[in-house]
PDB file of N, CA and C in Angstrom:
ATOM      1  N   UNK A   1      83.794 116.724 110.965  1.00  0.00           N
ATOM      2  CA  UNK A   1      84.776 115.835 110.381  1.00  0.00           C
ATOM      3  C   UNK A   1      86.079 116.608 110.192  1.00  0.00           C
ATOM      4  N   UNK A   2      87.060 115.715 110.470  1.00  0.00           N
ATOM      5  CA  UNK A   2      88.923 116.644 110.248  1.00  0.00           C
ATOM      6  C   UNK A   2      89.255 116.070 109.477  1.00  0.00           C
ATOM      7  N   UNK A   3      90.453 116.300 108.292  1.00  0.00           N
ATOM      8  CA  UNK A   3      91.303 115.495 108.244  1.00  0.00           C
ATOM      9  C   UNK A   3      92.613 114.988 109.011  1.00  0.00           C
ATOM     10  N   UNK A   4      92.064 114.046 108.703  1.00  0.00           N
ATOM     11  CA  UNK A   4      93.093 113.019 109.679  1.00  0.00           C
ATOM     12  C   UNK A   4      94.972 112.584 109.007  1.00  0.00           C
ATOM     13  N   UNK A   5      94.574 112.493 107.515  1.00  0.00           N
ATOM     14  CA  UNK A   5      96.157 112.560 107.321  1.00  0.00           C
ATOM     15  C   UNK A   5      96.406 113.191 105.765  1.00  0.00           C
ATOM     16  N   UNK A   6      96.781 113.714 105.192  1.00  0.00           N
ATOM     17  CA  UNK A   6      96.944 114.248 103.661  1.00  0.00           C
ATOM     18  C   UNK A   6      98.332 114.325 103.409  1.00  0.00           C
ATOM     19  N   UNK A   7      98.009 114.300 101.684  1.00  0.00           N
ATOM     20  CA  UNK A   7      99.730 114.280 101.133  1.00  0.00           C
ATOM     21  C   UNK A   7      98.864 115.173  99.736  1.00  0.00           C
ATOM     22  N   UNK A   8      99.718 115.633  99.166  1.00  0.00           N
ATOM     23  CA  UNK A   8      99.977 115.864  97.715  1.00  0.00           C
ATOM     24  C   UNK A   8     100.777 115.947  96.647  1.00  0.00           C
ATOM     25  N   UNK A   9     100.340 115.222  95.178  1.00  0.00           N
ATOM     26  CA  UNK A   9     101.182 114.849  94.282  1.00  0.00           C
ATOM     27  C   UNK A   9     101.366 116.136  93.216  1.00  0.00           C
ATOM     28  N   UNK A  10     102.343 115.650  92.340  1.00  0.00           N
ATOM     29  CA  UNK A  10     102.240 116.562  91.219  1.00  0.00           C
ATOM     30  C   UNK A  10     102.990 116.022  89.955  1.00  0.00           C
ATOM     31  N   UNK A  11     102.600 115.655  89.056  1.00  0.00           N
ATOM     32  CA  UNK A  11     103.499 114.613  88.080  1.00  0.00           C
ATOM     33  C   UNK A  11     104.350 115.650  87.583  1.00  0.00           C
ATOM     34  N   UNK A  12     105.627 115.015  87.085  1.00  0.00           N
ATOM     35  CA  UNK A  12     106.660 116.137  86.403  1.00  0.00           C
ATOM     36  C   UNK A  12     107.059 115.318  85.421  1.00  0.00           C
ATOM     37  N   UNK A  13     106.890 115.671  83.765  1.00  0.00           N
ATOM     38  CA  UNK A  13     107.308 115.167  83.140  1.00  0.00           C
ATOM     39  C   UNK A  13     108.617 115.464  82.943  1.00  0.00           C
ATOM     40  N   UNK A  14     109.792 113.915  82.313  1.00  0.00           N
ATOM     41  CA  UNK A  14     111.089 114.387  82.139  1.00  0.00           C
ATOM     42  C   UNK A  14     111.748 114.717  81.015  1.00  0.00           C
ATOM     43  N   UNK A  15     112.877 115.620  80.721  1.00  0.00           N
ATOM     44  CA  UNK A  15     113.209 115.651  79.454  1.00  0.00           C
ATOM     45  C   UNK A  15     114.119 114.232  78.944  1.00  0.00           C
ATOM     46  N   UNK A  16     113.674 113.934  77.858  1.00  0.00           N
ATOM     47  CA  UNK A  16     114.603 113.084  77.386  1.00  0.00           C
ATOM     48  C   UNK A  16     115.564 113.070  77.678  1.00  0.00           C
ATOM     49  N   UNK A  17     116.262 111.224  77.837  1.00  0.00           N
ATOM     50  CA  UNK A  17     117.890 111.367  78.164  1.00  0.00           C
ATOM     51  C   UNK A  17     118.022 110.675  76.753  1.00  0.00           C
ATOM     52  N   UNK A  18     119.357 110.711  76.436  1.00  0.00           N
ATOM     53  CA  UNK A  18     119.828 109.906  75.099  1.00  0.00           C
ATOM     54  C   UNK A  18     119.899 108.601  75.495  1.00  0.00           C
ATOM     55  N   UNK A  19     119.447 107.529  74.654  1.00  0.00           N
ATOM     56  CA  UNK A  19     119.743 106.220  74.745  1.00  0.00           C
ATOM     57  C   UNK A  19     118.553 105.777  76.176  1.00  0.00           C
ATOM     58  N   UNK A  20     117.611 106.287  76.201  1.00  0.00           N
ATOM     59  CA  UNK A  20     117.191 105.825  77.898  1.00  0.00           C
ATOM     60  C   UNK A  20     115.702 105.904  77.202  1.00  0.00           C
ATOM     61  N   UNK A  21     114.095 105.202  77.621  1.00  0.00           N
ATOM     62  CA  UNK A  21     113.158 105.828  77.649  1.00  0.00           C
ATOM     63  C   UNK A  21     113.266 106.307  78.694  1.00  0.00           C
ATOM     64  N   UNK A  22     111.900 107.694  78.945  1.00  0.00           N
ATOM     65  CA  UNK A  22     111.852 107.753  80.027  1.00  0.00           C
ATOM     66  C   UNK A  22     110.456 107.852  80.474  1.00  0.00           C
ATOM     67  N   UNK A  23     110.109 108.159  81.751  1.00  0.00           N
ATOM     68  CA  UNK A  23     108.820 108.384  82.194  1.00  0.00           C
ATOM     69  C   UNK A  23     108.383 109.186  83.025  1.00  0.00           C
ATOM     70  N   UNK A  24     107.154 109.553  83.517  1.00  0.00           N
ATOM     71  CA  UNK A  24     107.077 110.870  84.380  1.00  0.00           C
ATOM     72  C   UNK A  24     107.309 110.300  85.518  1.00  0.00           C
ATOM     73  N   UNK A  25     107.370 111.367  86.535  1.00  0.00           N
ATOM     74  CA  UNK A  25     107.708 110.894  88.396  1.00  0.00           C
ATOM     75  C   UNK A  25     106.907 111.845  88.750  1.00  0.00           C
ATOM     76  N   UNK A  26     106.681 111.439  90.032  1.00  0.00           N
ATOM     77  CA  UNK A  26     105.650 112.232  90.764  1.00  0.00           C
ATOM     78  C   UNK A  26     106.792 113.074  92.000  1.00  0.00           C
ATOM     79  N   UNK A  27     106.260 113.969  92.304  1.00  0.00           N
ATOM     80  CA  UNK A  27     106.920 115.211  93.106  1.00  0.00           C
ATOM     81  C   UNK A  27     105.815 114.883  94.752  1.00  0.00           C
ATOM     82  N   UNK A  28     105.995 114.455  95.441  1.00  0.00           N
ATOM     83  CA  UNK A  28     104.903 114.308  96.631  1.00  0.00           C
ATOM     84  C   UNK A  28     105.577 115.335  97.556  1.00  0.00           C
ATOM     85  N   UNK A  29     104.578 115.994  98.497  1.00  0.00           N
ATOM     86  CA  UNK A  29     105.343 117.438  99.190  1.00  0.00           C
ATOM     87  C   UNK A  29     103.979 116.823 100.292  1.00  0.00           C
ATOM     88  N   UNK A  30     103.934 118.005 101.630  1.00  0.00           N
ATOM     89  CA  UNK A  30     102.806 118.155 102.465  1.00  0.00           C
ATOM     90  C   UNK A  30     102.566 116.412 102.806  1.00  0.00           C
ATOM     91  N   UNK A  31     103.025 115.587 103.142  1.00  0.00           N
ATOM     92  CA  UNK A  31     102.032 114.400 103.611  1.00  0.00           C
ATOM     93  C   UNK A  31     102.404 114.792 105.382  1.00  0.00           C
ATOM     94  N   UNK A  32     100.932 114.657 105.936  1.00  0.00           N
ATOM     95  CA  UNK A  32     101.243 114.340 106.709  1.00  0.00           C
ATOM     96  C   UNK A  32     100.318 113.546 107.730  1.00  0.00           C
ATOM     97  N   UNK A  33     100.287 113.361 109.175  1.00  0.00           N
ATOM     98  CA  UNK A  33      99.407 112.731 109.950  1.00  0.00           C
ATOM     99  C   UNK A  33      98.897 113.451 111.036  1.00  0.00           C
ATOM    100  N   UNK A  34      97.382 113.560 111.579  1.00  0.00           N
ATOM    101  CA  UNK A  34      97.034 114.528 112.355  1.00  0.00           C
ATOM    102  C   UNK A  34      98.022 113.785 113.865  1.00  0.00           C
ATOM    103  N   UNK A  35      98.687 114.106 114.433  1.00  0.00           N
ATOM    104  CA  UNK A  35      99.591 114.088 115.900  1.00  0.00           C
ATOM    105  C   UNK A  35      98.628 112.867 116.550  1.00  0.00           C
ATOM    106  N   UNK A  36      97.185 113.429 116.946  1.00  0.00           N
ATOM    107  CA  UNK A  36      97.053 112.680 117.453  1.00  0.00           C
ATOM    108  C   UNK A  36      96.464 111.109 116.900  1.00  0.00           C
ATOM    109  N   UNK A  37      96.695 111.028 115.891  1.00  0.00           N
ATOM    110  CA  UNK A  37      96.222 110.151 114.934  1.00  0.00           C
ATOM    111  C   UNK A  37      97.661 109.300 114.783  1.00  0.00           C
ATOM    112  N   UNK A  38      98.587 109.733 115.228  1.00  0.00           N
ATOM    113  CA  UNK A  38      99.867 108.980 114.215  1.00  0.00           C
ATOM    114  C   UNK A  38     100.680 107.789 115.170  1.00  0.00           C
ATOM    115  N   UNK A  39     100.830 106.627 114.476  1.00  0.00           N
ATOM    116  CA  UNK A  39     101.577 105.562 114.937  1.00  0.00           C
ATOM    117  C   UNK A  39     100.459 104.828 114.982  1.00  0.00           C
ATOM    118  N   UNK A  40      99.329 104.441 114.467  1.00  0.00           N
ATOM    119  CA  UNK A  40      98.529 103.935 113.821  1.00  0.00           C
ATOM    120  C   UNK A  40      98.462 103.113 112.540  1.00  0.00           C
ATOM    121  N   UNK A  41      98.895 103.525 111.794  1.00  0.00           N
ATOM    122  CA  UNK A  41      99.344 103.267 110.605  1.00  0.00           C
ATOM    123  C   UNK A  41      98.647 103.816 109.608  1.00  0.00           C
ATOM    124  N   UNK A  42      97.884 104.734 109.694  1.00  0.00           N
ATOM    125  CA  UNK A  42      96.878 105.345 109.046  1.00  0.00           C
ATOM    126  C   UNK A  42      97.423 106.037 107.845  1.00  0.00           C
ATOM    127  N   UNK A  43      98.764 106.965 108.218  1.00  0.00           N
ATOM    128  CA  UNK A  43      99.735 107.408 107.209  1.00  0.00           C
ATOM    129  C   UNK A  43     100.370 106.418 106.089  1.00  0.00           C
ATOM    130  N   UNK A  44     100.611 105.137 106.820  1.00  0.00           N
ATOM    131  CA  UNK A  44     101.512 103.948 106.258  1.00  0.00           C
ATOM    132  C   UNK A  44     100.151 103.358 105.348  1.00  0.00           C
ATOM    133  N   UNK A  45      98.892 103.207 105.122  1.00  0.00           N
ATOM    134  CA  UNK A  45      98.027 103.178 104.678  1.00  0.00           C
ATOM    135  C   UNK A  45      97.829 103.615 103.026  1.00  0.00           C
ATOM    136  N   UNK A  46      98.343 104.958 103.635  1.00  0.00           N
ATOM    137  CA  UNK A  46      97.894 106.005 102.599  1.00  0.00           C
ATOM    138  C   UNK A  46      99.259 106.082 101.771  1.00  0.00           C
ATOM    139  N   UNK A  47     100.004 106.048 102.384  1.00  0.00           N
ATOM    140  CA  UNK A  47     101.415 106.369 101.338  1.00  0.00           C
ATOM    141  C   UNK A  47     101.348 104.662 100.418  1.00  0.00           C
ATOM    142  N   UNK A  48     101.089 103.666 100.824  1.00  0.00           N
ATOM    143  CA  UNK A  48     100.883 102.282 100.376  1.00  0.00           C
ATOM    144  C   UNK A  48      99.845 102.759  99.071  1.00  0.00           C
ATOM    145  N   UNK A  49      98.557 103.161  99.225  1.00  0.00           N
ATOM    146  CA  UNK A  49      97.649 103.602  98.127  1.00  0.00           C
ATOM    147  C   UNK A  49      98.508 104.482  96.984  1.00  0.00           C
ATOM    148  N   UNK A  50      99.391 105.573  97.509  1.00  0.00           N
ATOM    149  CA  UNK A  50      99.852 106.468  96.349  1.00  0.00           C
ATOM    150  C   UNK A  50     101.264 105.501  95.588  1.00  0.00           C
ATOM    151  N   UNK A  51     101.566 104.486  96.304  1.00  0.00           N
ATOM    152  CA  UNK A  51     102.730 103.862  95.570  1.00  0.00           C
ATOM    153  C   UNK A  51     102.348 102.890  94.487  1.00  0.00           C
ATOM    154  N   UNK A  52     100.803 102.528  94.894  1.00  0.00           N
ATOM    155  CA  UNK A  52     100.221 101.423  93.812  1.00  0.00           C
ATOM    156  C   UNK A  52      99.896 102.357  92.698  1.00  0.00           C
ATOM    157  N   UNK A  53      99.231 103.456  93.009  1.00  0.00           N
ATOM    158  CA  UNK A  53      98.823 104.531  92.480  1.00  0.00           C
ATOM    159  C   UNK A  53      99.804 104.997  91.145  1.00  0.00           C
ATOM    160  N   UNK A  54     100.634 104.813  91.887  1.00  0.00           N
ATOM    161  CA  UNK A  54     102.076 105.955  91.060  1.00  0.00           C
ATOM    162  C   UNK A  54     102.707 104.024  89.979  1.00  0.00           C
ATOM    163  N   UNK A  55     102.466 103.077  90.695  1.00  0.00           N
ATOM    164  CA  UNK A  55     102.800 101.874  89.495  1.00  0.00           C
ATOM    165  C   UNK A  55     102.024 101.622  88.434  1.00  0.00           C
ATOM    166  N   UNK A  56     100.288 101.972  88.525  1.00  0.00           N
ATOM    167  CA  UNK A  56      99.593 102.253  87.789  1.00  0.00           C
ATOM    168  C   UNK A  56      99.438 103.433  86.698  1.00  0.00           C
ATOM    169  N   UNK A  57      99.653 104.216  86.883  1.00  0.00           N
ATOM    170  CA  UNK A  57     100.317 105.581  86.270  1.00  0.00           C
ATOM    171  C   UNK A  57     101.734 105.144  85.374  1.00  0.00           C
ATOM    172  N   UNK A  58     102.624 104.110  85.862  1.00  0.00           N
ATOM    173  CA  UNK A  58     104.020 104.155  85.216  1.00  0.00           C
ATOM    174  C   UNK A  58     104.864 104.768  85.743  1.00  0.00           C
ATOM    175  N   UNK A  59     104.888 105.752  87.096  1.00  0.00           N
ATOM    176  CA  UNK A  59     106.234 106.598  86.856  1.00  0.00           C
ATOM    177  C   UNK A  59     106.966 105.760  87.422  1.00  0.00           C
ATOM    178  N   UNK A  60     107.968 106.706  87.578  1.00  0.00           N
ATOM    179  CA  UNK A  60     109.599 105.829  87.060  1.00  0.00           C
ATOM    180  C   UNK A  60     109.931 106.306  88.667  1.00  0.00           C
ATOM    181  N   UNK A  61     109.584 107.027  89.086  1.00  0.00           N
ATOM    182  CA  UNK A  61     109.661 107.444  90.512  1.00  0.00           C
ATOM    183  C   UNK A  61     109.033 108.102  91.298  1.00  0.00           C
ATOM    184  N   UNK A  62     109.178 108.283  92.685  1.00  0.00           N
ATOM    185  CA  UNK A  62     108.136 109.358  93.533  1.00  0.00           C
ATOM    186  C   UNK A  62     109.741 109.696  93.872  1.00  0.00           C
ATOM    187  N   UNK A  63     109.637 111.529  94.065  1.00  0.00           N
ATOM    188  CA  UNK A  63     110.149 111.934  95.092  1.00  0.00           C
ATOM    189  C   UNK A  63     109.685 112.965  96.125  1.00  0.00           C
ATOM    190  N   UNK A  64     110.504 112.736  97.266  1.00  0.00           N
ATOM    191  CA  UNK A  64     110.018 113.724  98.967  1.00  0.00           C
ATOM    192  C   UNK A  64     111.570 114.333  99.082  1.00  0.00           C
ATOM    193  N   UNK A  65     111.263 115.151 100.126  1.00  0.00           N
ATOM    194  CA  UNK A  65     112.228 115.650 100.421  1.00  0.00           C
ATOM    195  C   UNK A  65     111.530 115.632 102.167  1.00  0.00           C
ATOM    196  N   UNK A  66     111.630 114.545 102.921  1.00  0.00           N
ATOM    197  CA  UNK A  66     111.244 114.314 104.249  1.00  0.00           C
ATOM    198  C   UNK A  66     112.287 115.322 105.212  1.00  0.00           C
ATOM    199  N   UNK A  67     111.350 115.658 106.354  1.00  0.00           N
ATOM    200  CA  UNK A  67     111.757 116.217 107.427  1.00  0.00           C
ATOM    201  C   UNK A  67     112.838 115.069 108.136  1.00  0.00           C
ATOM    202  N   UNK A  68     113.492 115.286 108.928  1.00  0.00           N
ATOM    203  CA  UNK A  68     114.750 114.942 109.676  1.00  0.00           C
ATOM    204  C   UNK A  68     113.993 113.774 110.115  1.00  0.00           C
ATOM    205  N   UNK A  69     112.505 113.901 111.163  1.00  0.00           N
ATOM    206  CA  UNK A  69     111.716 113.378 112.000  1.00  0.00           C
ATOM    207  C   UNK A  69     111.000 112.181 110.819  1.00  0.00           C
ATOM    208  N   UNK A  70     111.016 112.562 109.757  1.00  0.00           N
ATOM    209  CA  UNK A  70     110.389 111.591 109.067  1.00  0.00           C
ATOM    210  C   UNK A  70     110.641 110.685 107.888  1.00  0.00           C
ATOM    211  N   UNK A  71     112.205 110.622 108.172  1.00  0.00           N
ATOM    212  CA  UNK A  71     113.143 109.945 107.312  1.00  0.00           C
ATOM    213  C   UNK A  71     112.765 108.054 107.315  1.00  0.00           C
ATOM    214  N   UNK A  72     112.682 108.127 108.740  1.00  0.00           N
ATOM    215  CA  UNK A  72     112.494 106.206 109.016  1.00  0.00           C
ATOM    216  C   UNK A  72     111.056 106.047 109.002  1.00  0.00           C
ATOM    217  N   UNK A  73     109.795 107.054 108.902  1.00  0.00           N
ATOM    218  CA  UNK A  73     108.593 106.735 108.086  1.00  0.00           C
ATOM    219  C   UNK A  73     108.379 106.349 106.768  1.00  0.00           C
ATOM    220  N   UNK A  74     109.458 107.162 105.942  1.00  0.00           N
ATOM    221  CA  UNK A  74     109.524 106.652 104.534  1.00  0.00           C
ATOM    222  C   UNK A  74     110.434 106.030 104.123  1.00  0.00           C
ATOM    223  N   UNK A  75     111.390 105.280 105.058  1.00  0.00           N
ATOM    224  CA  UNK A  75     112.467 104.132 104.810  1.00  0.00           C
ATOM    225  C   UNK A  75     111.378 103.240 105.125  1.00  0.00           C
ATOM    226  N   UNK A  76     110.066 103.147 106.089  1.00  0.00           N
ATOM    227  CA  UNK A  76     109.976 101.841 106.377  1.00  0.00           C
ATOM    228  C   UNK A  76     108.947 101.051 105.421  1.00  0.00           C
ATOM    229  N   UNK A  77     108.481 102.580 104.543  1.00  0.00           N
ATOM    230  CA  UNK A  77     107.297 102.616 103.241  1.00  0.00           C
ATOM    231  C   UNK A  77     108.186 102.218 101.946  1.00  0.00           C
ATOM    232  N   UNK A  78     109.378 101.596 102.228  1.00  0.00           N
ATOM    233  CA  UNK A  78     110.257 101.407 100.923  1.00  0.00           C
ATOM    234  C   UNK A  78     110.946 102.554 100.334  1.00  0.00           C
ATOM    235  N   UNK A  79     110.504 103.523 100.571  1.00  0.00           N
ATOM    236  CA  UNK A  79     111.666 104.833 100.128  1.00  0.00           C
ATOM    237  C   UNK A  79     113.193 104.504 100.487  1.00  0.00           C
ATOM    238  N   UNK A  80     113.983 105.360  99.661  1.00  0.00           N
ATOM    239  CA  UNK A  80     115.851 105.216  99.698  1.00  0.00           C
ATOM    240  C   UNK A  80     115.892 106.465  99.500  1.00  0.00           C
ATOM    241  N   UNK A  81     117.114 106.650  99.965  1.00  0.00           N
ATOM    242  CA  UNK A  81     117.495 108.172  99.986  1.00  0.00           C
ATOM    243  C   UNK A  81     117.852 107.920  98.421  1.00  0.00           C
ATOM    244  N   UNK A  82     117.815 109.347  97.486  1.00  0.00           N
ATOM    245  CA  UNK A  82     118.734 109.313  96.371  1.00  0.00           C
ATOM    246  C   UNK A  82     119.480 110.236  96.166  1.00  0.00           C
ATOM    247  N   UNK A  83     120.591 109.485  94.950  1.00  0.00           N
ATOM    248  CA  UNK A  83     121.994 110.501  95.360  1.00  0.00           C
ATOM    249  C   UNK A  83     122.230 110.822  94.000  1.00  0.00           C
ATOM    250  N   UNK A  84     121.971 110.533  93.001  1.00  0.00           N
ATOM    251  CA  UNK A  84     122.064 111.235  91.021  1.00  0.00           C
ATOM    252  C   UNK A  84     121.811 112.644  90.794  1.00  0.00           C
ATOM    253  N   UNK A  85     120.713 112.724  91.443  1.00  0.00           N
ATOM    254  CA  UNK A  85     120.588 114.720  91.164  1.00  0.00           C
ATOM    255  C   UNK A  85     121.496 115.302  91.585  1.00  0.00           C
ATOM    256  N   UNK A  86     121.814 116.365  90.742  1.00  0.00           N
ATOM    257  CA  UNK A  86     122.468 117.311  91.201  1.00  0.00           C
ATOM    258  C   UNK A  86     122.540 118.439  91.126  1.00  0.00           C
ATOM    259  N   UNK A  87     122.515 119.732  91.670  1.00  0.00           N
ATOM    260  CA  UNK A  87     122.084 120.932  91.538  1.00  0.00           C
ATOM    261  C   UNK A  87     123.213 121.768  90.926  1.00  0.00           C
ATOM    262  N   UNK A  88     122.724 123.158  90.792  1.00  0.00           N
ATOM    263  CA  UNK A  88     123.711 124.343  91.008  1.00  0.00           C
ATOM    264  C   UNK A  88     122.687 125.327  91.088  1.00  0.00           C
ATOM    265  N   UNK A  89     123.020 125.964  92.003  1.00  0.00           N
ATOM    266  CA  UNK A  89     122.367 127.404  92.995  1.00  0.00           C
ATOM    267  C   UNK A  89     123.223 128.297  92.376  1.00  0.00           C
ATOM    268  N   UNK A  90     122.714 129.265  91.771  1.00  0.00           N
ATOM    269  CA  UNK A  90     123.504 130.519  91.707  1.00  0.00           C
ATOM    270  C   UNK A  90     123.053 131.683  92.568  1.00  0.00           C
ATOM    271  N   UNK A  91     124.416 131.978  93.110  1.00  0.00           N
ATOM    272  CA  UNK A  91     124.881 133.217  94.099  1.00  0.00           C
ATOM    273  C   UNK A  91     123.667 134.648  93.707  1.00  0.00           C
ATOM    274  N   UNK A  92     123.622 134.896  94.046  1.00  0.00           N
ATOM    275  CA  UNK A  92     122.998 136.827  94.200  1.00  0.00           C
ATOM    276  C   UNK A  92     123.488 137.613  93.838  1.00  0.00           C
TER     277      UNK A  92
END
């Protein structure tokens, strides 16, 4: 037996904002589909299970950070790009 397609979660709780409740979000990294398995829908399956999953739970969001190649897999699973975070990297 192989696996045929995997993902993994990780809940992150958030810090309070003022004036807002809030709730945890899930961090999803690694999903993917065995090659020769994919365009099946077997992936589209499984990401469908972790979204009911993640409404049952409450969070307030899932986020990915998708490969280039797998941007219109998770546009077509209802994902949006998002644009609110914002970083700062400090230099070396």
């Amino acid at each position: 037996m192989s696996i045929i397609v995997h993902h993994e979660s990780q809940q992150v709780s958030k810090v309070m904002r003022p004036g807002r409740i809030t709730y945890p979000f899930a961090y999803m990294t690694n999903v993917y589909t065995r090659s020769d398995r994919r365009g099946a829908g077997i992936g589209s399956k499984l990401l469908k299970q972790v979204n009911e999953w993640a409404k049952e739970q409450q969070y307030e969001f899932i986020i990915v950070w998708p490969s280039d190649t797998s941007i219109s897999y998770y546009e077509k699973n209802d994902y949006a790009p998002c644009t609110e975070p914002m970083q700062y990297v400090p230099s070396p």
